[in-house]
Protein backbone atom coordinates (compact mmCIF):
# COMPACT_ATOMS: atom_id res chain seq x y z
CA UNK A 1 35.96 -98.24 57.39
CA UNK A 2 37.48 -101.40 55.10
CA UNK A 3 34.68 -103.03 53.33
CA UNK A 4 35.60 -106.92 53.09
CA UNK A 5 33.83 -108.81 49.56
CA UNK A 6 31.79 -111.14 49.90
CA UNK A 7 31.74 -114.71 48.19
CA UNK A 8 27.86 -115.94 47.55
CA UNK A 9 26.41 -119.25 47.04
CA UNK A 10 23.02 -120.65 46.00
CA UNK A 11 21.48 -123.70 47.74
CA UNK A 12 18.80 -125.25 46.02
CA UNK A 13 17.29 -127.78 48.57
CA UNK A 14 14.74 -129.63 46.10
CA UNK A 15 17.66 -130.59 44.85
CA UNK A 16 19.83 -131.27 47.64
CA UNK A 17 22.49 -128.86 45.19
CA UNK A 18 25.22 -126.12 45.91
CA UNK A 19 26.05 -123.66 43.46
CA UNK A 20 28.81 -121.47 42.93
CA UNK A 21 28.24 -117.38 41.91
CA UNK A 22 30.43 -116.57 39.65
CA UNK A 23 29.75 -113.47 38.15
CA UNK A 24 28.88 -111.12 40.91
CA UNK A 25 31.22 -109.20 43.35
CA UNK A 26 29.91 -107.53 46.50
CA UNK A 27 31.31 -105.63 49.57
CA UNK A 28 30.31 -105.63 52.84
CA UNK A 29 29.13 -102.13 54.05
CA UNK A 30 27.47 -101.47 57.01
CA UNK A 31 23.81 -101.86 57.26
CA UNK A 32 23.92 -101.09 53.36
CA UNK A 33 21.08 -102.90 51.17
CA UNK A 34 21.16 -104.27 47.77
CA UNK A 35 17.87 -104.54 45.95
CA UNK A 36 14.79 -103.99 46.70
CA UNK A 37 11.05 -106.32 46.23
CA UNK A 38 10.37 -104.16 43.42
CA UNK A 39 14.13 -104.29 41.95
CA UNK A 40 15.93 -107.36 43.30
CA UNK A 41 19.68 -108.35 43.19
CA UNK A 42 20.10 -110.85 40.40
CA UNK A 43 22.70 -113.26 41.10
CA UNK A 44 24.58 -115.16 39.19
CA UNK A 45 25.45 -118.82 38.59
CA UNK A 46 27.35 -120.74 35.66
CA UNK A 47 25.00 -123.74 36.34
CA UNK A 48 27.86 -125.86 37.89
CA UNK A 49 27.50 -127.34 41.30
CA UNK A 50 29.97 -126.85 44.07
CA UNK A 51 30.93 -130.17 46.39
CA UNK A 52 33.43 -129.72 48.86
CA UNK A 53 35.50 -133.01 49.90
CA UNK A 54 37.92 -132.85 53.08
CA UNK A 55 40.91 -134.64 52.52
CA UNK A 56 42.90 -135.73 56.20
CA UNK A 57 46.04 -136.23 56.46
CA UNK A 58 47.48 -139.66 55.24
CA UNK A 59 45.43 -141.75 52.89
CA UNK A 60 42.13 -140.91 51.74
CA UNK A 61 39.48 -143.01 49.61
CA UNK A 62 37.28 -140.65 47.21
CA UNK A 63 35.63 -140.60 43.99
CA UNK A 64 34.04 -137.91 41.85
CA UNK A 65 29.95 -137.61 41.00
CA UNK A 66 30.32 -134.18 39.23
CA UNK A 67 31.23 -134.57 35.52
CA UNK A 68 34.28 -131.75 35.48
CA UNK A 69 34.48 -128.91 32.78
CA UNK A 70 38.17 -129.25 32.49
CA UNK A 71 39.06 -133.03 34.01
CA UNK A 72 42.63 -132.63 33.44
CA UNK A 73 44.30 -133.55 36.58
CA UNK A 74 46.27 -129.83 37.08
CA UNK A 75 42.72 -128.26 36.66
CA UNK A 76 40.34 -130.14 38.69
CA UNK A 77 42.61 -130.59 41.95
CA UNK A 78 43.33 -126.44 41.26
CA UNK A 79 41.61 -125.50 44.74
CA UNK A 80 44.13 -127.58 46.58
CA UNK A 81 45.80 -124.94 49.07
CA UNK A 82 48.96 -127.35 50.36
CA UNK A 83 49.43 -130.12 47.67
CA UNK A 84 53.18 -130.07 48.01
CA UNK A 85 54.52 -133.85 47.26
CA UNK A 86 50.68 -134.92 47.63
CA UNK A 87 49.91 -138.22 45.83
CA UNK A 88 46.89 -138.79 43.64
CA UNK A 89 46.62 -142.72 42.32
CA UNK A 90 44.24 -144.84 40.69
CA UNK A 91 43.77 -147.93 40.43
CA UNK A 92 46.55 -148.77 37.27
CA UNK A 93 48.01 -144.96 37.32
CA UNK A 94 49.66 -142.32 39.95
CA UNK A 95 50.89 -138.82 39.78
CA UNK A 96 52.52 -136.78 42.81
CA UNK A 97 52.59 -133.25 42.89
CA UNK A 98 55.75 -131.28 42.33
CA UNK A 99 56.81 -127.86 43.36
CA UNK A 100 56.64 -125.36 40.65
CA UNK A 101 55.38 -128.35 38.39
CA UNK A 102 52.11 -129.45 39.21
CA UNK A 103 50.74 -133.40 38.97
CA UNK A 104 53.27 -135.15 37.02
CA UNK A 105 52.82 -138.85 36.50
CA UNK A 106 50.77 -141.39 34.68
CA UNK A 107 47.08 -140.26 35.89
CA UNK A 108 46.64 -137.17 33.85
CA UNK A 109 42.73 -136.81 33.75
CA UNK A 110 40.13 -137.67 36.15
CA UNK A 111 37.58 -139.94 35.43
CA UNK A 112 33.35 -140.67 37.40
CA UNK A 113 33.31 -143.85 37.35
CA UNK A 114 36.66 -145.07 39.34
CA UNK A 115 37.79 -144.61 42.95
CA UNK A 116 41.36 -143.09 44.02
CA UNK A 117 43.22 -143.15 46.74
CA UNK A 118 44.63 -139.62 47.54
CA UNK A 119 47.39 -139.18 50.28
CA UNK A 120 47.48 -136.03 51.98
CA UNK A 121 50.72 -134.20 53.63
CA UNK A 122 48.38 -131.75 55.42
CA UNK A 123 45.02 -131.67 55.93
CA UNK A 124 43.03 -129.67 53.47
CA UNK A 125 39.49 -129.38 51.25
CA UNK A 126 39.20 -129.88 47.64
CA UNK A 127 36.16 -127.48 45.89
CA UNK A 128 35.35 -129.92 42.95
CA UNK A 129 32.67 -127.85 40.31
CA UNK A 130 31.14 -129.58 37.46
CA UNK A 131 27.60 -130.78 36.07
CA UNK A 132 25.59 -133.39 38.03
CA UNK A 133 25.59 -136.56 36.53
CA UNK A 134 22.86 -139.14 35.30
CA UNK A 135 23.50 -142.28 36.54
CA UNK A 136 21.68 -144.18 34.20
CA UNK A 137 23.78 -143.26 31.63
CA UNK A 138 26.57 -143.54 32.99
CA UNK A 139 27.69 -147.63 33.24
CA UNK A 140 30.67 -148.83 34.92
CA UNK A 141 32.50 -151.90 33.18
CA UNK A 142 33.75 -154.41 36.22
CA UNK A 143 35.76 -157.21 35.45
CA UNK A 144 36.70 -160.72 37.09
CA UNK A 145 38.91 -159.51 40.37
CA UNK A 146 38.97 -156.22 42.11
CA UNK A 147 37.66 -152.87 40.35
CA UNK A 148 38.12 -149.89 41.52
CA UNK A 149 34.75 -147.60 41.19
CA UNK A 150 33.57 -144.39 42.03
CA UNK A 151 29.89 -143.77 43.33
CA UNK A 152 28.27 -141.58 41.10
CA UNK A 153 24.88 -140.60 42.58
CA UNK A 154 23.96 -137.63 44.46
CA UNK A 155 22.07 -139.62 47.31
CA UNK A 156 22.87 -142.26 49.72
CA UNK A 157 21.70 -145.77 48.90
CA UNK A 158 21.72 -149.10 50.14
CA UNK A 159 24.45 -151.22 49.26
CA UNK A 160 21.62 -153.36 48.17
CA UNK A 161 19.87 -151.27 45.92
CA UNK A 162 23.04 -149.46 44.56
CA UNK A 163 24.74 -152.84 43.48
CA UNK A 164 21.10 -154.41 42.20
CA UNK A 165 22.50 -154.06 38.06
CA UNK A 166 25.49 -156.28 39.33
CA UNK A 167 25.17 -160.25 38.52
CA UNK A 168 26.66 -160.92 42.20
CA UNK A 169 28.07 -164.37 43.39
CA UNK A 170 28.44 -165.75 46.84
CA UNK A 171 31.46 -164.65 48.01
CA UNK A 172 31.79 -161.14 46.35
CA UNK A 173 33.05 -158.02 48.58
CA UNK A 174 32.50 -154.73 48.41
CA UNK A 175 34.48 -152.21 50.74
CA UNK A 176 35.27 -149.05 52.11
CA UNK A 177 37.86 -147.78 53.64
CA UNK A 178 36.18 -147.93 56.37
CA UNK A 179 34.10 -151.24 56.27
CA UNK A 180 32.78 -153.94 53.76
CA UNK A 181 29.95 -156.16 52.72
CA UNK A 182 29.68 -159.88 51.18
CA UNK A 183 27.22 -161.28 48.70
CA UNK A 184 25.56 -164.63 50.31
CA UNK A 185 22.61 -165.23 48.32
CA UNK A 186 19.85 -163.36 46.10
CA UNK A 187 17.29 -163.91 49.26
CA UNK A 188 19.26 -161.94 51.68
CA UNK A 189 22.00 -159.94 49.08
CA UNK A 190 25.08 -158.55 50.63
CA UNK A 191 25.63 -158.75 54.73
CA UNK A 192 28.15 -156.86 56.73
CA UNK A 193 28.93 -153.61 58.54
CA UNK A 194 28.87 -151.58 55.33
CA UNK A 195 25.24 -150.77 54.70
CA UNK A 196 25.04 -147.83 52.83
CA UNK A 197 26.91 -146.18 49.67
CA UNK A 198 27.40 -142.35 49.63
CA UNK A 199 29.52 -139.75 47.89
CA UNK A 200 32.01 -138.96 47.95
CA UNK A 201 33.47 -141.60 49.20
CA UNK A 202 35.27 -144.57 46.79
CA UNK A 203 34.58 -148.40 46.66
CA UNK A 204 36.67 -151.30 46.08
CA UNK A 205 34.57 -154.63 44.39
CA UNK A 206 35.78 -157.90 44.09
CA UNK A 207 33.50 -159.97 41.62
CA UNK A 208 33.39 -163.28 40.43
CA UNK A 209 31.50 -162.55 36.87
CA UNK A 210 31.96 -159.38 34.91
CA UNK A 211 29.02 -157.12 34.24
CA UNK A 212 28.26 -153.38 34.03
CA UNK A 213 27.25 -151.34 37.24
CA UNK A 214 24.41 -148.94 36.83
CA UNK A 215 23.35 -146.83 39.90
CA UNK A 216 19.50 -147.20 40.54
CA UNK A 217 17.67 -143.40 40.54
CA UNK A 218 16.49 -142.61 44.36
CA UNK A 219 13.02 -144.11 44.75
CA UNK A 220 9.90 -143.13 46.38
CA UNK A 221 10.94 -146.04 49.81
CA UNK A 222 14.21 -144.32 49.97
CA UNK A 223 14.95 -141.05 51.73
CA UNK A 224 18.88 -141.38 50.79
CA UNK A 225 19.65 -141.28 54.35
CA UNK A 226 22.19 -143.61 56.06
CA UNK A 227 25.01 -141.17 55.10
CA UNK A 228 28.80 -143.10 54.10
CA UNK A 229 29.50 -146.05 55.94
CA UNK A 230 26.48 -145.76 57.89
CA UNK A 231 26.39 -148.99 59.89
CA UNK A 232 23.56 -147.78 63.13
CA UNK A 233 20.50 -150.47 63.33
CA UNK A 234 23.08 -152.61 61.39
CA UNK A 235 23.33 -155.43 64.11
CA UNK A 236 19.29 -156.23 64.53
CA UNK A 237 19.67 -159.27 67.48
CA UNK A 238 17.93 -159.47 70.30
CA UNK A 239 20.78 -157.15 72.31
CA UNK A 240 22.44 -153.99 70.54
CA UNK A 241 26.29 -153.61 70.93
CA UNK A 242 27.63 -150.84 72.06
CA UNK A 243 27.43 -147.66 70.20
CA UNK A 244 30.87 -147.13 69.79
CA UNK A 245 34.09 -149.48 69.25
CA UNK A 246 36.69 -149.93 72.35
CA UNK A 247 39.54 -149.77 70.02
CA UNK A 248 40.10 -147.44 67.66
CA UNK A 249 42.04 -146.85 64.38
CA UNK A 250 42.66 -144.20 61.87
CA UNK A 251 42.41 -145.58 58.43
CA UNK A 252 43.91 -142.85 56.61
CA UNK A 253 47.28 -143.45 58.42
CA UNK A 254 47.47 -146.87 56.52
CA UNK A 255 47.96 -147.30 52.30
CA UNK A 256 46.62 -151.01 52.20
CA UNK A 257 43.76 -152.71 53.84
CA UNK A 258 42.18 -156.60 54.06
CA UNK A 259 39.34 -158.06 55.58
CA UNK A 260 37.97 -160.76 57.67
CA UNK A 261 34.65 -162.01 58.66
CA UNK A 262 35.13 -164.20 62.11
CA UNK A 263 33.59 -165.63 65.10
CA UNK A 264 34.28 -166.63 68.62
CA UNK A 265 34.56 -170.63 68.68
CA UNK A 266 34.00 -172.39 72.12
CA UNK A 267 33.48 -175.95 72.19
CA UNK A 268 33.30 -176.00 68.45
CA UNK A 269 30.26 -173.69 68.55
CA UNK A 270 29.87 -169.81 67.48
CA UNK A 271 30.04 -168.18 70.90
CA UNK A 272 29.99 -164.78 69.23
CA UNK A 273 27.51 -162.45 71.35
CA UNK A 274 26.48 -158.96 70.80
CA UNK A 275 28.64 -157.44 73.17
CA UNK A 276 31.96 -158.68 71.61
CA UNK A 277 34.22 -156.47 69.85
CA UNK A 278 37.63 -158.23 67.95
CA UNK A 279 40.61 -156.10 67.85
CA UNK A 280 43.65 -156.83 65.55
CA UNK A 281 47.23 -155.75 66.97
CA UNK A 282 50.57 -155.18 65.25
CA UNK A 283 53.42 -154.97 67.95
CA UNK A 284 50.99 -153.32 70.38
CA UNK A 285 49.70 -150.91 67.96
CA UNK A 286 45.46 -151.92 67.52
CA UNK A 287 45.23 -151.61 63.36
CA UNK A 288 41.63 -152.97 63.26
CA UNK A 289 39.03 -153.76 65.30
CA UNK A 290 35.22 -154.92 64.68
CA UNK A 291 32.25 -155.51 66.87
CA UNK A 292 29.71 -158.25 66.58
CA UNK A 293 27.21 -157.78 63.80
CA UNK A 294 23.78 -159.55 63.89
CA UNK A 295 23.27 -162.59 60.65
CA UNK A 296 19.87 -162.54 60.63
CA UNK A 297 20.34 -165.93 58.11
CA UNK A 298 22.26 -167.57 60.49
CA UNK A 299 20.16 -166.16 64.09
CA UNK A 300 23.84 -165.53 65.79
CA UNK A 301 26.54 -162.63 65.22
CA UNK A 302 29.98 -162.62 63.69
CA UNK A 303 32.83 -160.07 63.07
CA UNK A 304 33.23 -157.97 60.26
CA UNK A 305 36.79 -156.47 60.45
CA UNK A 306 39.32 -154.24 58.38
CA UNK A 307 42.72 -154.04 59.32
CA UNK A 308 45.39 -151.63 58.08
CA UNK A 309 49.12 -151.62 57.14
CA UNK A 310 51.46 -149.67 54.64
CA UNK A 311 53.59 -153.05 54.30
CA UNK A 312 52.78 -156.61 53.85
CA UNK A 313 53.78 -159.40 55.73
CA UNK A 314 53.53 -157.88 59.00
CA UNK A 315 52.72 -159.93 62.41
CA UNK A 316 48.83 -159.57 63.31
CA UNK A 317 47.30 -161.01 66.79
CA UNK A 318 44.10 -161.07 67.85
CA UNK A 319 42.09 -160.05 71.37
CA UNK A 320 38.84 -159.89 72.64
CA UNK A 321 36.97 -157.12 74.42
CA UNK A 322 33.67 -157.83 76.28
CA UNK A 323 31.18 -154.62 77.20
CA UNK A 324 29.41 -156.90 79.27
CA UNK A 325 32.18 -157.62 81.95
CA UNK A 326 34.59 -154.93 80.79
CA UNK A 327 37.06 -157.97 80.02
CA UNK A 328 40.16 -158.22 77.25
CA UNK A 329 41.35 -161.72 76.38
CA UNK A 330 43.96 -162.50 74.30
CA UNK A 331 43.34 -165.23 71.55
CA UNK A 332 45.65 -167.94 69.95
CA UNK A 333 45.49 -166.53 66.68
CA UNK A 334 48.33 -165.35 64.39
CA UNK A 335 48.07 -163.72 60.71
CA UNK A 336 50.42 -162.15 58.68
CA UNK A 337 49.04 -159.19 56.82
CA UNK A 338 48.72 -159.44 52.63
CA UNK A 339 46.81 -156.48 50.93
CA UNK A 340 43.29 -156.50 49.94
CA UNK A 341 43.18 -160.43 51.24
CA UNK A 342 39.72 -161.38 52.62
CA UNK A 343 39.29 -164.55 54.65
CA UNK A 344 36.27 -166.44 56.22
CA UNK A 345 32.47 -166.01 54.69
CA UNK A 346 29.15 -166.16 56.29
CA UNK A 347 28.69 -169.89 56.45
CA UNK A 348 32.42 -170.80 57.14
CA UNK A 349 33.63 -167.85 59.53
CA UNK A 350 37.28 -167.63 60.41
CA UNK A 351 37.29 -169.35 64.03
CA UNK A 352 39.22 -167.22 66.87
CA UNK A 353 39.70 -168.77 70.53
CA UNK A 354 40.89 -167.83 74.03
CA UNK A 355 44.28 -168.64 74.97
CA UNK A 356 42.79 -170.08 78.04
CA UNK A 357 40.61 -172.61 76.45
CA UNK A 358 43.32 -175.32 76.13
CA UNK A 359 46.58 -176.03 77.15
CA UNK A 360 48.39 -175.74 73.85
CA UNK A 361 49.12 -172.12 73.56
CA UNK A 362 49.42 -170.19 70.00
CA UNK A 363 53.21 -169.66 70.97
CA UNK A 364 53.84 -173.57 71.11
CA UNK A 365 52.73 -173.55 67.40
CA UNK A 366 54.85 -170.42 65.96
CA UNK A 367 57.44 -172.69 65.36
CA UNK A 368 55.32 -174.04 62.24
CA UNK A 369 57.72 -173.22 59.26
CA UNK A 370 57.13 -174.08 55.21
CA UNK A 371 60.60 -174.56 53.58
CA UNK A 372 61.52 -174.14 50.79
CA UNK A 373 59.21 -170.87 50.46
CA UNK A 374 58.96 -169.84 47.24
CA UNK A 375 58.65 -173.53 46.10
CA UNK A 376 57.85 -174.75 42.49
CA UNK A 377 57.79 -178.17 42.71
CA UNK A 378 57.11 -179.00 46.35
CA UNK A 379 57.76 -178.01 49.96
CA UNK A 380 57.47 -179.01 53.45
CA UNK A 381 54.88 -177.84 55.48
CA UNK A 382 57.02 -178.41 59.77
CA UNK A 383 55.45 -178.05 62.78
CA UNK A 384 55.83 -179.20 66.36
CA UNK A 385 53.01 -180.10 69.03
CA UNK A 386 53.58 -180.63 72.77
CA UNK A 387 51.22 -183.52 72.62
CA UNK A 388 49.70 -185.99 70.33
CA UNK A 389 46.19 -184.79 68.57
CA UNK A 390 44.22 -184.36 65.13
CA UNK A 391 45.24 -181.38 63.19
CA UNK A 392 43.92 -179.60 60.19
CA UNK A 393 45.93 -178.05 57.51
CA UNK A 394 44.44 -176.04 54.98
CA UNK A 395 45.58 -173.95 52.17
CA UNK A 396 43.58 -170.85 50.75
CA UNK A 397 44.36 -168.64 47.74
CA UNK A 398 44.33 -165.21 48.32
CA UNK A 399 40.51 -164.26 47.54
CA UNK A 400 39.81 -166.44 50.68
CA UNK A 401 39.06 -169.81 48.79
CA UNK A 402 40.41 -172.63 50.48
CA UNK A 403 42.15 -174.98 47.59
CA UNK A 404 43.19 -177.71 49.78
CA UNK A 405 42.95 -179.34 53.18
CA UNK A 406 44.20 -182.39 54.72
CA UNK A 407 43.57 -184.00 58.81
CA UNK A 408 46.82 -185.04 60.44
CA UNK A 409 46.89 -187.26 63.54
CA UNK A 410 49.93 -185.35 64.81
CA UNK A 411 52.35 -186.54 67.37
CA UNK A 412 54.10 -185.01 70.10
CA UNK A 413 56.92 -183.42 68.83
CA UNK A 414 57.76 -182.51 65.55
CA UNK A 415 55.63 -183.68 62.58
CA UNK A 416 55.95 -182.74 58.87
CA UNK A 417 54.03 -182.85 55.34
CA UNK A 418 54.93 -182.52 52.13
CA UNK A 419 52.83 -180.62 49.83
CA UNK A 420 53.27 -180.42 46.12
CA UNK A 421 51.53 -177.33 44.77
CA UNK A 422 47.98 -179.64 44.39
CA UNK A 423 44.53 -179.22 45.62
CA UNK A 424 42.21 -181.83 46.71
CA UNK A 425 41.49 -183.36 43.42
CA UNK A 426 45.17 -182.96 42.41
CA UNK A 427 45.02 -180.31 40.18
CA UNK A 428 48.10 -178.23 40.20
CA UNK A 429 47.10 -174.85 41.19
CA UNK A 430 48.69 -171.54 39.94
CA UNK A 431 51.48 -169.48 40.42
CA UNK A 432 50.47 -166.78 43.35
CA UNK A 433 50.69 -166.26 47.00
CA UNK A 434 49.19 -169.18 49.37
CA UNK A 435 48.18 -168.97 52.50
CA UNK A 436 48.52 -172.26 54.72
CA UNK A 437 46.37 -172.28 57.92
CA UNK A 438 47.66 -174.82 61.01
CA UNK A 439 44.27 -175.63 63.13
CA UNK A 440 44.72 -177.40 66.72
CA UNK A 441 42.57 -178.26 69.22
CA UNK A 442 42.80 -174.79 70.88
CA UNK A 443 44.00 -172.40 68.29
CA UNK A 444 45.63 -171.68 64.90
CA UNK A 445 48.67 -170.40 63.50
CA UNK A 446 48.96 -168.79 59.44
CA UNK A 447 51.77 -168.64 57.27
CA UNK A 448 52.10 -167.70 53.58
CA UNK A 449 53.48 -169.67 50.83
CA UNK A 450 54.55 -168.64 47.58
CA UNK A 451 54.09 -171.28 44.60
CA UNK A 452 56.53 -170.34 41.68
């Protein structure tokens, strides 16, 4: 009879660790026995722990919490069984896997404390060994902007606790891949449908004020549960949502991401209820979608959203779904996708409405055009109304911050305004992509500008 080895591994669940044996080779035999109480089997271990991360196919966020014996790229993605024209980048370096060559590129080693982004031809599982790491000694710079960072503990933590080191402003965001968070205030920290960080996932932070992250040790009130992404008892109002979304999208299908945090407006109110889910569409195809999450701040819900795309500048609209009725609306809005763009915060929430709350439809306001686009001196912001009201125009820079705004008392017909690169107090802003929002009575309509 063939007698099949045997591969061994050692779980040590004080720990919560895996480890690899390395040293001893067995075959299976029929009701055979090795060792005895008297004269047991030693096994053997090098000490490194084994962490398995699957990898689907498409685009996958990751980072490493093992510090690797060998962290040239070649060695530490070894246990890849389909890498062929895989690509591996971080967040200022790439390398795609060749054939008979291995990684070639610009990322050459792999670091702890950064994310990547790994896209997958096939689906397949990378066996990462290495030591476990010490968080505390292990600080990650972050700079003014977006940093890309890895999650180094072995645990699950709050995205509360994990990010406590961090100096955070109002307005910050952390994501996912999956789902994000923003800072409001040091009373109630960061707020949205991201409430836990976990390995091995990676993390994307945008920061107003540099400092040096430093992931907290797993205290005695935590049990490191809440797993990645882990948004369950996230809501907290008076009615839970349902448990999971009506649309659904696959993330790892998509390269680029941005985010939005929104809210139902009826009669100028937050109509926003915990049954609501908001779905983003591109031709047909639903690329994001978000239900209601409970502000406990502000006693009502709003909509924390991702959406996807592998280009920019693509069409986005907007619909409704209700649990409570079973009802889909469409709404007036229009976006046009730009990567890692966030719009709307917890106090000033990007407002969405029905179609059938007015009788200016968003279609009657696609026609709004900004020519020239790029501009360096000044352009001219065109746009025509079926009937005479009070618009708003606003422009926002792409972390979300509006820069300038200005109330028209439109006519019927075509109106236009001239805008010369300025915000509100005049100032000339920088070079960089602008995005210039059109508010009616009933609806909204965004385009993008480009100041030279």
């Amino acid at each position: 009879m063939c007698c099949c080895p045997l591969r061994l591994e050692i779980w040590d669940a004080s720990a919560c660790l895996r480890y690899a044996v390395v040293e001893d080779y067995f075959l299976f035999q029929p009701d055979d026995v090795i060792g005895d109480p008297l004269a047991p089997q030693v096994i053997h271990t090098n000490s490194l722990v084994l962490r398995e991360i699957p990898l689907g196919f498409g685009w996958n966020w990751l980072s490493f919490n093992l510090d690797f014996p060998n962290p040239e790229i070649n060695a530490a993605l070894s246990s890849l069984s389909s890498p062929q024209n895989d690509l591996m980048k971080g967040q200022n370096a790439f390398s795609i896997y060749f054939n008979g060559g291995g990684w070639l590129g610009t990322l050459n080693t792999l670091e702890n404390t950064t994310m990547y982004i790994y896209r997958a031809n096939l689906a397949d599982t990378l066996q990462t060994l290495g030591n476990v790491i010490d968080p505390a000694t292990t600080p990650i710079p972050v700079v003014t902007g977006w940093n890309w960072i890895g999650y180094i503990p072995n645990y699950s933590l709050p995205v509360n606790e994990a990010l406590s080191s961090l100096s955070a402003q109002t307005g910050d965001i952390i994501k996912s891949q999956i789902s994000f968070a923003q800072y409001i205030n040091p009373t109630f920290g960061w707020i949205g449908n991201l409430k836990y960080m976990a390995p091995p996932n990676g993390y994307q932070i945008k920061l107003t004020a540099p400092g040096t992250l430093i992931y907290p040790p797993l205290s005695s009130n935590m049990n490191g549960g809440g797993g990645p992404d882990q948004i369950s008892n996230s809501r907290g109002g008076p009615d839970e949502p349902p448990a999971t979304n009506f649309w659904t999208v696959d993330p790892t299908q998509f390269e680029h991401s941005m985010t939005l945090i929104g809210m139902l407006k009826v009669n100028e109110v937050n109509a926003t209820t915990a049954t609501m889910e908001l779905g983003a569409f591109v031709n047909g195809e639903v690329r994001g979608s978000g239900q209601a999450v409970y502000i406990a701040p502000l006693q009502s819900y709003l909509f924390f959203m991702t959406m996807y795309a592998n280009t920019s500048g693509e069409q986005v609209r907007y619909k409704l779904f209700d649990s409570s009725n079973g009802s889909v609306q469409d709404l007036t809005e229009l976006m046009y996708f730009s990567p890692d763009l966030h719009q709307g915060s917890i106090d000033v929430p990007v407002p969405f409405t029905l179609t059938s709350t007015g009788t200016i439809e968003a279609t009657e306001v696609q026609s709004f055009d900004i020519q020239p686009n790029p501009f360096h001196t000044e352009t001219l912001f065109r746009f025509g109304l079926k009937q005479a009201q009070e618009v708003r125009l606003s422009v926002s820079d792409v972390s979300g911050k509006t820069v300038a705004r200005v109330k028209v008392n439109a006519q019927e017909g075509l109106n236009s305004l001239v805008w010369k690169g300025q915000s509100d107090t005049g100032t000339l802003l920088a070079p960089g992509v602008y995005f210039v929002r059109l508010q009616t009575e009933t609806g909204s309509v965004v385009r993008k500008v480009v100041l030279q």
